[in-house]
Protein backbone atom coordinates (compact mmCIF):
# COMPACT_ATOMS: atom_id res chain seq x y z
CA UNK A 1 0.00 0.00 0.00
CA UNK A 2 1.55 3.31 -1.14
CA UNK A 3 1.75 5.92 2.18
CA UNK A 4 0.58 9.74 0.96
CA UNK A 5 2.61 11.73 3.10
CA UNK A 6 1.09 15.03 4.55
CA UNK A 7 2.98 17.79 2.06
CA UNK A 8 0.68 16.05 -0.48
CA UNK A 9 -2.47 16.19 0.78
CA UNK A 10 -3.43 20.02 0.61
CA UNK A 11 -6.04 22.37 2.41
CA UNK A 12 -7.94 24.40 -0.36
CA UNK A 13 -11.09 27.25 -0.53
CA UNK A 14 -13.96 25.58 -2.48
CA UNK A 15 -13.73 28.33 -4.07
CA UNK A 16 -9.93 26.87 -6.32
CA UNK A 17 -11.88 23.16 -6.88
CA UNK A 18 -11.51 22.43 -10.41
CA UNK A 19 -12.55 19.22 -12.25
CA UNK A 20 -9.08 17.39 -12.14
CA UNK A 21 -8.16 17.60 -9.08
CA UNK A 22 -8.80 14.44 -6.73
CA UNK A 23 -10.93 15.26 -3.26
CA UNK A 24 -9.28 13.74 -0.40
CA UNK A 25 -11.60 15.11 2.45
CA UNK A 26 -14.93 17.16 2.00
CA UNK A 27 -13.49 18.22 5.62
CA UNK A 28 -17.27 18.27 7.34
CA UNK A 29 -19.55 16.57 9.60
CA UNK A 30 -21.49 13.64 7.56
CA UNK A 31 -24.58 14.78 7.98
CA UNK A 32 -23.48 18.21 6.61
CA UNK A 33 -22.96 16.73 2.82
CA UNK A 34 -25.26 14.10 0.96
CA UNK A 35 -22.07 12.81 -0.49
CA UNK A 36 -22.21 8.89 -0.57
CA UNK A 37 -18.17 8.72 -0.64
CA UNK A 38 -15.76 11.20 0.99
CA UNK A 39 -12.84 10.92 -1.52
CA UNK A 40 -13.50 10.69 -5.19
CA UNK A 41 -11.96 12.56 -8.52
CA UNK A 42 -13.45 15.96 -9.52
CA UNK A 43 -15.13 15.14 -12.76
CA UNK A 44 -17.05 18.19 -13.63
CA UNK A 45 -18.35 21.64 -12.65
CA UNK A 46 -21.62 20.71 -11.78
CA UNK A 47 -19.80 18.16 -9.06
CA UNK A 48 -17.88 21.39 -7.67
CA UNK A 49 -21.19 23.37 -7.66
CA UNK A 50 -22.97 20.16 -5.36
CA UNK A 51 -20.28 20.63 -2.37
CA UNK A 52 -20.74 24.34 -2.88
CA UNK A 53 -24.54 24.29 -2.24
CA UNK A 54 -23.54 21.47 0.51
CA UNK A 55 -21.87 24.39 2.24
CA UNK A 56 -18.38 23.15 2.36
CA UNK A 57 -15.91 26.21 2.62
CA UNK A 58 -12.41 24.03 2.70
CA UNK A 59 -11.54 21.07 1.39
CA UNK A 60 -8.50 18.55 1.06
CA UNK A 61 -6.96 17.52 -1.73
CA UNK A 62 -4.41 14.83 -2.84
CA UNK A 63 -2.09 15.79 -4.98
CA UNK A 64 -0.85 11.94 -6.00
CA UNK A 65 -4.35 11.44 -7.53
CA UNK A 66 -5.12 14.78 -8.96
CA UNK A 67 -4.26 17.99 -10.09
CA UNK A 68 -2.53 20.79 -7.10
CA UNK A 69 -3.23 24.00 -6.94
CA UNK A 70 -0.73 27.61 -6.46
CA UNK A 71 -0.78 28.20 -2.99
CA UNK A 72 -2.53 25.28 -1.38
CA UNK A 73 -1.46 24.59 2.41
CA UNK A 74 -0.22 21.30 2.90
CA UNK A 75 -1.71 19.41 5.62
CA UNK A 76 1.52 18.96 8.31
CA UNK A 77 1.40 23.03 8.07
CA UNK A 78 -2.17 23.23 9.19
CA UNK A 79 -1.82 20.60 11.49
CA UNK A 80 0.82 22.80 13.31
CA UNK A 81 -0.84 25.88 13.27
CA UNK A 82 -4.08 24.35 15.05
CA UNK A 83 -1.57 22.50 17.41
CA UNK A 84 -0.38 26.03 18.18
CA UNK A 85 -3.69 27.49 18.78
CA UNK A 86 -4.56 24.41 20.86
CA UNK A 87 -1.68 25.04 23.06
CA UNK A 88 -2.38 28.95 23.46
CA UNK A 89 -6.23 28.04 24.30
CA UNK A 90 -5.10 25.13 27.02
CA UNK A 91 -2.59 27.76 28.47
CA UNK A 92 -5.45 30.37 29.83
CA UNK A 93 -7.52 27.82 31.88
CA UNK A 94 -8.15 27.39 35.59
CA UNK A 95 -9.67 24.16 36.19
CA UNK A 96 -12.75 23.78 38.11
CA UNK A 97 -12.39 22.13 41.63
CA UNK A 98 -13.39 19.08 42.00
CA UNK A 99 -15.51 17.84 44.81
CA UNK A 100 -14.72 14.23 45.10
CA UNK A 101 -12.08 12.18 42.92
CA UNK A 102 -12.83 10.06 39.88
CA UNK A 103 -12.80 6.74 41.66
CA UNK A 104 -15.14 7.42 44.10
CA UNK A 105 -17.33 9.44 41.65
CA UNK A 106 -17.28 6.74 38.69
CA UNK A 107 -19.65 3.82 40.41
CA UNK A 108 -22.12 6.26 40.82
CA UNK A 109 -21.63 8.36 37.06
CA UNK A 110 -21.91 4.40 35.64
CA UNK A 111 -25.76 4.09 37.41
CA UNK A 112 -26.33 7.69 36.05
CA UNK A 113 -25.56 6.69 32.48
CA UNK A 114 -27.38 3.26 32.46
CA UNK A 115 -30.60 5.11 33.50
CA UNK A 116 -29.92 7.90 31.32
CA UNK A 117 -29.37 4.99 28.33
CA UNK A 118 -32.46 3.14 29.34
CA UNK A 119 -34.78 6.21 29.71
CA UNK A 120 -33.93 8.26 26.29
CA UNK A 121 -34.53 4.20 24.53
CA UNK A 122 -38.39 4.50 26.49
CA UNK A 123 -38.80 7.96 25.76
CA UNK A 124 -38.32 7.18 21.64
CA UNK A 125 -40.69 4.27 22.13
CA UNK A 126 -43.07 6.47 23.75
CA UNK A 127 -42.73 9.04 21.19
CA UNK A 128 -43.16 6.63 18.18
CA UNK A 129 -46.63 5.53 19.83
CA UNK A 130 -47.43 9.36 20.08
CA UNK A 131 -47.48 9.92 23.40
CA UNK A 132 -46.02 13.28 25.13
CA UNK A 133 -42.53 13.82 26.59
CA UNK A 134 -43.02 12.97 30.06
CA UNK A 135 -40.61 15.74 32.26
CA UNK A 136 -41.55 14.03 35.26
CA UNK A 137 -39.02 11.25 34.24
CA UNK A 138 -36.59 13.59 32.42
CA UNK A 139 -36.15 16.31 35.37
CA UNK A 140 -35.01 13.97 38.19
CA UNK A 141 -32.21 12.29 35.66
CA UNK A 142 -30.99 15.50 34.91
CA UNK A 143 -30.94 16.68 38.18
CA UNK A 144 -28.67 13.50 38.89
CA UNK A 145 -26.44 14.15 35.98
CA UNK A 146 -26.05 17.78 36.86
CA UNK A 147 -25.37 16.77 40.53
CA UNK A 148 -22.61 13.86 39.38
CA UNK A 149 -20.67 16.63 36.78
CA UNK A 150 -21.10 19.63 39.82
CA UNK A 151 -18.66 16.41 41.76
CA UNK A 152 -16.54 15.27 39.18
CA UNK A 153 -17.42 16.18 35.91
CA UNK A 154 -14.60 13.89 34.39
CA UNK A 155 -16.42 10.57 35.63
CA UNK A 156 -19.57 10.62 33.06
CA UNK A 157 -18.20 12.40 30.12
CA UNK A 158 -15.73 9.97 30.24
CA UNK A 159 -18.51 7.12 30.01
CA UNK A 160 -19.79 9.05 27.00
CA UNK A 161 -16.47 8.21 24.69
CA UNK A 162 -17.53 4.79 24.99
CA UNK A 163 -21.06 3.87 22.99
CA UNK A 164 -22.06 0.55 21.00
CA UNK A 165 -22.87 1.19 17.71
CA UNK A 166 -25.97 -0.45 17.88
CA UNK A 167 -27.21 1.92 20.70
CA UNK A 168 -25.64 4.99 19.33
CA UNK A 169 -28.79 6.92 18.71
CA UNK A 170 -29.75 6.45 22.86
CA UNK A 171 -26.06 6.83 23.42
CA UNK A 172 -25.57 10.19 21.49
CA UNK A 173 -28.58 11.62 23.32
CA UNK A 174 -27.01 10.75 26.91
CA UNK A 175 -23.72 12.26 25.77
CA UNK A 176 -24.59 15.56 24.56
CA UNK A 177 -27.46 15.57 28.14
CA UNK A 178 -23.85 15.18 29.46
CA UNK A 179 -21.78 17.79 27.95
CA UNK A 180 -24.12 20.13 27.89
CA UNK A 181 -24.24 20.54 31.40
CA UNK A 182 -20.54 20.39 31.92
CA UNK A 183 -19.97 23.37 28.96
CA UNK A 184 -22.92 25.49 30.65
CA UNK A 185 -21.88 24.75 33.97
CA UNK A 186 -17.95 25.99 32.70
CA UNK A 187 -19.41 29.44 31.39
CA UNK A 188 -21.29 30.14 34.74
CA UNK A 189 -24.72 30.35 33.74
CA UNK A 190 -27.36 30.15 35.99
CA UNK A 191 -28.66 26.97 37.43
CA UNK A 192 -31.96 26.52 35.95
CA UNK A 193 -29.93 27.14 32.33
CA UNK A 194 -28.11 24.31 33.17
CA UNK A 195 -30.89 22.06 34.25
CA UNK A 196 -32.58 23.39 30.92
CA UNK A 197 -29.81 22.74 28.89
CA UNK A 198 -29.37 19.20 29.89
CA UNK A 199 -33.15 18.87 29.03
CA UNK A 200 -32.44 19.61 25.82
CA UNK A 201 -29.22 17.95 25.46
CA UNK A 202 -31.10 14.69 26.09
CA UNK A 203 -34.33 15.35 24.00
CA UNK A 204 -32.33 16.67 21.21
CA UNK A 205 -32.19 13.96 18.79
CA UNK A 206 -36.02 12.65 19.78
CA UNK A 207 -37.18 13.60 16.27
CA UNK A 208 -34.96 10.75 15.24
CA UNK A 209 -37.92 8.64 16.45
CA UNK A 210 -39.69 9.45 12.95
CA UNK A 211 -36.54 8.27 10.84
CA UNK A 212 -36.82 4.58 9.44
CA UNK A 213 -34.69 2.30 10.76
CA UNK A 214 -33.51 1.67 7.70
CA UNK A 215 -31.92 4.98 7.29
CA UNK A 216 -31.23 5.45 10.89
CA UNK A 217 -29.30 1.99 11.07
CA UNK A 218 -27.91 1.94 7.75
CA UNK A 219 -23.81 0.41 8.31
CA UNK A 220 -22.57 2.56 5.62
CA UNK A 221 -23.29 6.50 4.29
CA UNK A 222 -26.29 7.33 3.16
CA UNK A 223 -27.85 7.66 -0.38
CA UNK A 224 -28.84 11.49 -1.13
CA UNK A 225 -32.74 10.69 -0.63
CA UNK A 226 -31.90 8.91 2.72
CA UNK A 227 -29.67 11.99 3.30
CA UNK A 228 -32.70 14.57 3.26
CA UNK A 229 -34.99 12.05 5.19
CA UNK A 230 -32.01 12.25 7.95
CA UNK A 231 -32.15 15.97 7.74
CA UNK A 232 -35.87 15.90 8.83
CA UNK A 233 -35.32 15.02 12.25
CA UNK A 234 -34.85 18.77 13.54
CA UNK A 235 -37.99 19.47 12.92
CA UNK A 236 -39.65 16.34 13.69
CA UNK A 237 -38.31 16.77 16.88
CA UNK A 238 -39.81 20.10 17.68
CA UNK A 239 -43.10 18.40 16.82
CA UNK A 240 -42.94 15.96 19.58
CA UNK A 241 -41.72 18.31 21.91
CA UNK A 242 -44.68 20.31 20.81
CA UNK A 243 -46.59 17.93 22.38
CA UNK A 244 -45.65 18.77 25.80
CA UNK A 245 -46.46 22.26 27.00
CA UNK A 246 -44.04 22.17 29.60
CA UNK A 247 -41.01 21.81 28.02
CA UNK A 248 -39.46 25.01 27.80
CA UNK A 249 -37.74 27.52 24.40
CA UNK A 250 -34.47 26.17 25.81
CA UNK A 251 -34.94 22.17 24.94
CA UNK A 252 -37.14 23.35 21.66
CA UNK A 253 -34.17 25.55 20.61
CA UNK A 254 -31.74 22.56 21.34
CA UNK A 255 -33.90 20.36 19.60
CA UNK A 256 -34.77 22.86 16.48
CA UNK A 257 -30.97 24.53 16.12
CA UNK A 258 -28.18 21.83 16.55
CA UNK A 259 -27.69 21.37 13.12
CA UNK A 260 -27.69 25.18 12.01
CA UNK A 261 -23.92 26.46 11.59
CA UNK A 262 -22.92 29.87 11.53
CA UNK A 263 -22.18 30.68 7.43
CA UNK A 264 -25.53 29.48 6.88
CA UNK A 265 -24.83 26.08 5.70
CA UNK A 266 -27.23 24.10 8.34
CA UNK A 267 -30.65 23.10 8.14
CA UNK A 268 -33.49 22.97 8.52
CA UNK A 269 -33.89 26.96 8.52
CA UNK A 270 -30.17 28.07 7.16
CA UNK A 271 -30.17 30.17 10.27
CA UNK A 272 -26.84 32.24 10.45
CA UNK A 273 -24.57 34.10 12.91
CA UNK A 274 -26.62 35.78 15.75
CA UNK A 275 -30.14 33.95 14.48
CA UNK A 276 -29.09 31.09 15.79
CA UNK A 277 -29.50 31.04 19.77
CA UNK A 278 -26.50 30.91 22.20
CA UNK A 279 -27.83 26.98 23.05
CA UNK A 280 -28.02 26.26 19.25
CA UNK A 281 -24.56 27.35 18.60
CA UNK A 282 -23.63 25.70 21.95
CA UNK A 283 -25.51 22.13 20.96
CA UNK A 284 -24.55 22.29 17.21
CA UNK A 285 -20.33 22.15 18.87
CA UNK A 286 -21.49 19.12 21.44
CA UNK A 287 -23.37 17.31 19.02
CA UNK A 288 -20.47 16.93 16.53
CA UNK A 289 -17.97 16.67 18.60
CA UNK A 290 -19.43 13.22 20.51
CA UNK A 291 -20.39 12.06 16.92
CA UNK A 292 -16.94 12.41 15.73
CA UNK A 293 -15.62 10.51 18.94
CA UNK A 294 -18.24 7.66 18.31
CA UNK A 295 -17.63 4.39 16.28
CA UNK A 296 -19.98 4.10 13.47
CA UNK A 297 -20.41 1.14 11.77
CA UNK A 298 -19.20 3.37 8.31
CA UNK A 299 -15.93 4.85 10.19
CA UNK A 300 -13.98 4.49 13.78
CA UNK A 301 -14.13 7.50 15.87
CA UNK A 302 -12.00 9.88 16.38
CA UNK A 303 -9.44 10.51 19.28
CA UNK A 304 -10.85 13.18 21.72
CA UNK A 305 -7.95 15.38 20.68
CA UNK A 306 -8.11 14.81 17.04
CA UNK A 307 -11.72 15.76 17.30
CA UNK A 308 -11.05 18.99 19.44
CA UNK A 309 -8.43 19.86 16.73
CA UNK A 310 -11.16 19.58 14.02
CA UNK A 311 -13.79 21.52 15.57
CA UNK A 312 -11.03 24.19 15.89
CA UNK A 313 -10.54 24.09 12.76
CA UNK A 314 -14.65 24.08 11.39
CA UNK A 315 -15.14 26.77 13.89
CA UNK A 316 -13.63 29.53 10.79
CA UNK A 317 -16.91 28.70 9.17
CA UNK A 318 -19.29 26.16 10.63
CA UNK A 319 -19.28 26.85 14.49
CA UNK A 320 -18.62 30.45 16.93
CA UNK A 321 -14.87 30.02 17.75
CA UNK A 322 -15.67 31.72 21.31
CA UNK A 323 -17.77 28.70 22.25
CA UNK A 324 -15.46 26.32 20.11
CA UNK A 325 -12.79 27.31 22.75
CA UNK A 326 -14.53 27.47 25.34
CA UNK A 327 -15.86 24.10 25.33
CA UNK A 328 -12.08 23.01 24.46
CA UNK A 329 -10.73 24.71 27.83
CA UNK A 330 -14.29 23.04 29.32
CA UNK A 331 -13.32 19.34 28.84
CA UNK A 332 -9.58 19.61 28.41
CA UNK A 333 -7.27 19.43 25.25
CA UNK A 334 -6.42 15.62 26.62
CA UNK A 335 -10.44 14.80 28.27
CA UNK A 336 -10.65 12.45 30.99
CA UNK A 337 -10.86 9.33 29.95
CA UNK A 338 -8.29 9.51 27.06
CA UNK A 339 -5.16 7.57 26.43
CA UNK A 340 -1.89 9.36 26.11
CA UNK A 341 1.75 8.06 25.37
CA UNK A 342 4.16 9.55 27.70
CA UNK A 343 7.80 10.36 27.04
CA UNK A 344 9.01 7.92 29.15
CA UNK A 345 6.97 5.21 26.84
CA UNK A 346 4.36 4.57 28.95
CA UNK A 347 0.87 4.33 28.02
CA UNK A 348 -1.42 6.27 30.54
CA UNK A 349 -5.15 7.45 30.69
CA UNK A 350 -6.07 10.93 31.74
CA UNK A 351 -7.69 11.27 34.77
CA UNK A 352 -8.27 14.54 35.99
CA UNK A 353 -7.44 18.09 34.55
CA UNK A 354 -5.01 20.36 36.23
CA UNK A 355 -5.08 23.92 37.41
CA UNK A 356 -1.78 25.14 35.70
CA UNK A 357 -2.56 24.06 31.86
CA UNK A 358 -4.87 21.76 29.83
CA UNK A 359 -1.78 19.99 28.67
CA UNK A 360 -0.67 18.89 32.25
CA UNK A 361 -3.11 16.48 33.17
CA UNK A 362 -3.40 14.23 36.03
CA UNK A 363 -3.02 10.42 34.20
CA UNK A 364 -2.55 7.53 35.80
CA UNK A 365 0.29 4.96 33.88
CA UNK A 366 -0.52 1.53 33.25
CA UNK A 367 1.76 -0.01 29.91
CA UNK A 368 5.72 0.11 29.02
CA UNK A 369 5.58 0.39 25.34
CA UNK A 370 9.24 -0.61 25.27
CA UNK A 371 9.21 -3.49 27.49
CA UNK A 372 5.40 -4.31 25.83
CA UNK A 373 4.17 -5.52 29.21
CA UNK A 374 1.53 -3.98 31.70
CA UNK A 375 3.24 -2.11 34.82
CA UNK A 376 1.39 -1.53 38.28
CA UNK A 377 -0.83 1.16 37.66
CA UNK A 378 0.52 4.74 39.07
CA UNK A 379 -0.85 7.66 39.46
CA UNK A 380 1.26 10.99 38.07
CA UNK A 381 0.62 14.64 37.99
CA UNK A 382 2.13 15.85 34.98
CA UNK A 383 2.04 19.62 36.27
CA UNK A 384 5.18 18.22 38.25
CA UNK A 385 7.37 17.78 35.03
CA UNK A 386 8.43 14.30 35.86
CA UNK A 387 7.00 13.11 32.64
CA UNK A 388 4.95 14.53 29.28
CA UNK A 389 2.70 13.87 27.56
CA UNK A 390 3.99 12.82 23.52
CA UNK A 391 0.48 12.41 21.58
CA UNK A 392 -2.53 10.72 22.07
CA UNK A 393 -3.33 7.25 21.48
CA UNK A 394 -5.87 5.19 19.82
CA UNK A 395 -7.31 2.82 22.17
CA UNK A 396 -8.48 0.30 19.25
CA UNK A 397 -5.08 0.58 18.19
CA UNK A 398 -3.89 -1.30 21.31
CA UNK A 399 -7.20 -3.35 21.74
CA UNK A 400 -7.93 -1.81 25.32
CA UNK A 401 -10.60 0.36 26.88
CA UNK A 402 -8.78 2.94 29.01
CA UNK A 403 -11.80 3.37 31.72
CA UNK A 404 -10.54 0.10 32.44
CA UNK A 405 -7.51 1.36 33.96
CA UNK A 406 -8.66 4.86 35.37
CA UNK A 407 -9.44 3.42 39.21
CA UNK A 408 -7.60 0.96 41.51
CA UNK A 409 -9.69 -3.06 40.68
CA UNK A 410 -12.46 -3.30 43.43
C-alpha cells in the first residue's frame, strides 16, 4: 500500500476546486454533505457546484491522484498551526475544583448513564406511539447528571467516549445531556440554564424517532434521498416536543438549532450568525464533537484530541470560535478518559485536569511500550514535570478500553 505523506495532501477554498483535481476530504460533519463517498476525482463543474450548495468552505486535496493548486497549504502546516492554537487556548484555563475524585465518583456516574441509556430508549418508544414527553421522568435524571458533573465532571463524560454502535442513537442523546451541562456549567450560567440545557441535550435527537430504521441503522453512508430524510429530524423533533407544554424555548431551541452552523450552511432553517440562539450554537459544537468521537459502523471514531483539533478548525466557518474554545478549555485538550503516550513510553489514561494548563493532566500509567508488558498502575501529575505527555493514542489501536484502567480493581 503506497503511504501519501502530509505535504501532499493540501487544504484548499472551495472556491480553487476544479474538475481534475482528486478530493481527499470534504473536511465536514457527515450529515453536513449528501455525499455517498468522501474521496473521489473531480469530474465536472456541476460536481464542484454540489459541495458548494452542501456548504463546504475548505476542502483537502491529494495531490498523488489529482491535479494541485498555487498556494494550497499542505496538511503537516495546518496541522501545526491548530496545534499552536490548541496550546495557546489550554494555556489560559483554571480548572474547576473538583468535589470528590474520579474513583469514588465513577460507580455512581456508571448508574447515572445506564438510566440515562435506558430512559432516552423509552422515551423514543413512547414518542413513536405518540405519546407526550413525560418531564416528570426527564427532570429527576438531569438533576442526577447535573449533581454527578457539579462532583466530578470527568467521571460521566468519560462514560460518554464509549457507545455501542448499535445503541448509538440512545447513546448520542445521553452524551450531549452530558456535555451540555458540563460546557454550561464551565461558562457560569445560571442553574436553571443548566438544568434546561441538559433537558435539551437529552431530548435533542427525539425527532430521530420518525426516521426509518432503515436509514437510521444503515452500516454505511447514506444515499442522497436517505440523506434529506435524515435531515428531517430537527424538525420532527420540535413536533414531539410540541406535544408537551411544559417543556421550555431552551430544549425546543436545542432540539430545532443543533444542526444550524454559523455561514448558513445548516438546516433545517439556514439560520446564520446571531439567528441562531447561544444553546443552538452551543448544541450544534457538542453534538459533533461526541459524533466524531463515536464508532460508526461506516468509520472508527475519532481521538478526543483529534476531534477537538477539528472543531477548531470548522469553527472559521461552521461553528462560533468563542464557544469552540470554550468548550475546548471546558473538557480539556487531553479529556478524561483519554489515552496518552508519555515520554518515558508509557501508556497512561487521563484522569483529571489540572489547574496550571490543559496539557498537564493528572493520568494515571498503566503499559511500558518498550518493554510491551503492563506495569502496576501509578498515578502521576504531569504539572510536576516528571513526565509529558507525547500524543494521544488510539485505544483500538492497542485493543484496550482505558476506563478500564482509570481506578484501583475493586
Amino acid at each position: 500500500m503506497v503511504r501519501r505523506s502530509a505535504e501532499q495532501i493540501k487544504s484548499i477554498p472551495v472556491s480553487k476546486l476544479k474538475p481534475g483535481m482528486y478530493v481527499h476530504d470534504l473536511n465536514c460533519d457527515w450529515l453536513s454533505h449528501p455525499f455517498i463517498r468522501n474521496r473521489f476525482p473531480v469530474r465536472s463543474e456541476a460536481e464542484i457546484q454540489q459541495i458548494v450548495e452542501a456548504g463546504v468552505k475548505e476542502l483537502y486535496i491529494d495531490t498523488s491522484k489529482g491535479d494541485d493548486v498555487r498556494d494550497a497549504v499542505p496538511l503537516a502546516q495546518l496541522r501545526s498551526d491548530l496545534d499552536a492554537d490548541m496550546r495557546a487556548i489550554a494555556a489560559t484555563q483554571p480548572a474547576i475544583d473538583l468535589r470528590t475524585d474520579i474513583a469514588e465518583e465513577l460507580g455512581v456516574a456508571r448508574k447515572i448513564h445506564h438510566e440515562a441509556h435506558t430512559l432516552v430508549r423509552n422515551m423514543m418508544q413512547d414518542a413513536r406511539l405518540g405519546n407526550q414527553v413525560e418531564l416528570d421522568r426527564v427532570e429527576p435524571l438531569v438533576e442526577d447528571i447535573t449533581a454527578s458533573i457539579f462532583r466530578n465532571s470527568g467521571a460521566l463524560t468519560a462514560l460518554c467516549l464509549i457507545k455501542g454502535k448499535d445503541d448509538y442513537t440512545f447513546l448520542h442523546s445521553v452524551g450531549v445531556c452530558t456535555l451540555m451541562i458540563s460546557f454550561a456549567r464551565s461558562l457560569e450560567l445560571p442553574p436553571e440554564v443548566i438544568q434546561q440545557a441538559g433537558i435539551g441535550g437529552l431530548l435533542h435527537d427525539i425527532g430521530k424517532t420518525f426516521t426509518p430504521d432503515d436509514i437510521l441503522n444503515k452500516p454505511d453512508r447514506l444515499a442522497p434521498d436517505e440523506f434529506s430524510v435524515m435531515r428531517k429530524h430537527p424538525e420532527d423533533g420540535l413536533t414531539i416536543l410540541q406535544r408537551t407544554p411544559e417543556i421550555g424555548d431552551i430544549p425546543r431551541s436545542i432540539c430545532i438549532e443543533h444542526h444550524e452552523r454559523m455561514d448558513g450552511s445548516g438546516y433545517p432553517f439556514k439560520l446564520a450568525g446571531e439567528q441562531i440562539s447561544q444553546m443552538g450554537k452551543m448544541s450544534a459544537i457538542v453534538d459533533v464533537y461526541d459524533a466524531l468521537t463515536s464508532d460508526r459502523s461506516y468509520h472508527a471514531g475519532m481521538a478526543p484530541t483529534d476531534a477537538l483539533r477539528k472543531m477548531l478548525e470548522w469553527s472559521r466557518h461552521h461553528f462560533d470560535p468563542q464557544y469552540v474554545q470554550a468548550f475546548m478549555r471546558c473538557i480539556g485538550i487531553y479529556p478524561v478518559g483519554s489515552l496518552v503516550r508519555l515520554a518515558s513510553g508509557k501508556l497512561a489514561v487521563v484522569a483529571a485536569q489540572n489547574s496550571s494548563s490543559l496539557l498537564t493532566p493528572k493520568v494515571r500509567a498503566f503499559y511500558d511500550i518498550g518493554k510491551t508488558s503492563y506495569i502496576t498502575p501509578c498515578n502521576i501529575d504531569l504539572a510536576l514535570g516528571h513526565d509529558k505527555i507525547v500524543t494521544h493514542e488510539s485505544p483500538a489501536k492497542w485493543s484496550l478500553t482505558p476506563m478500564d484502567y482509570l481506578v484501583e480493581p475493586a
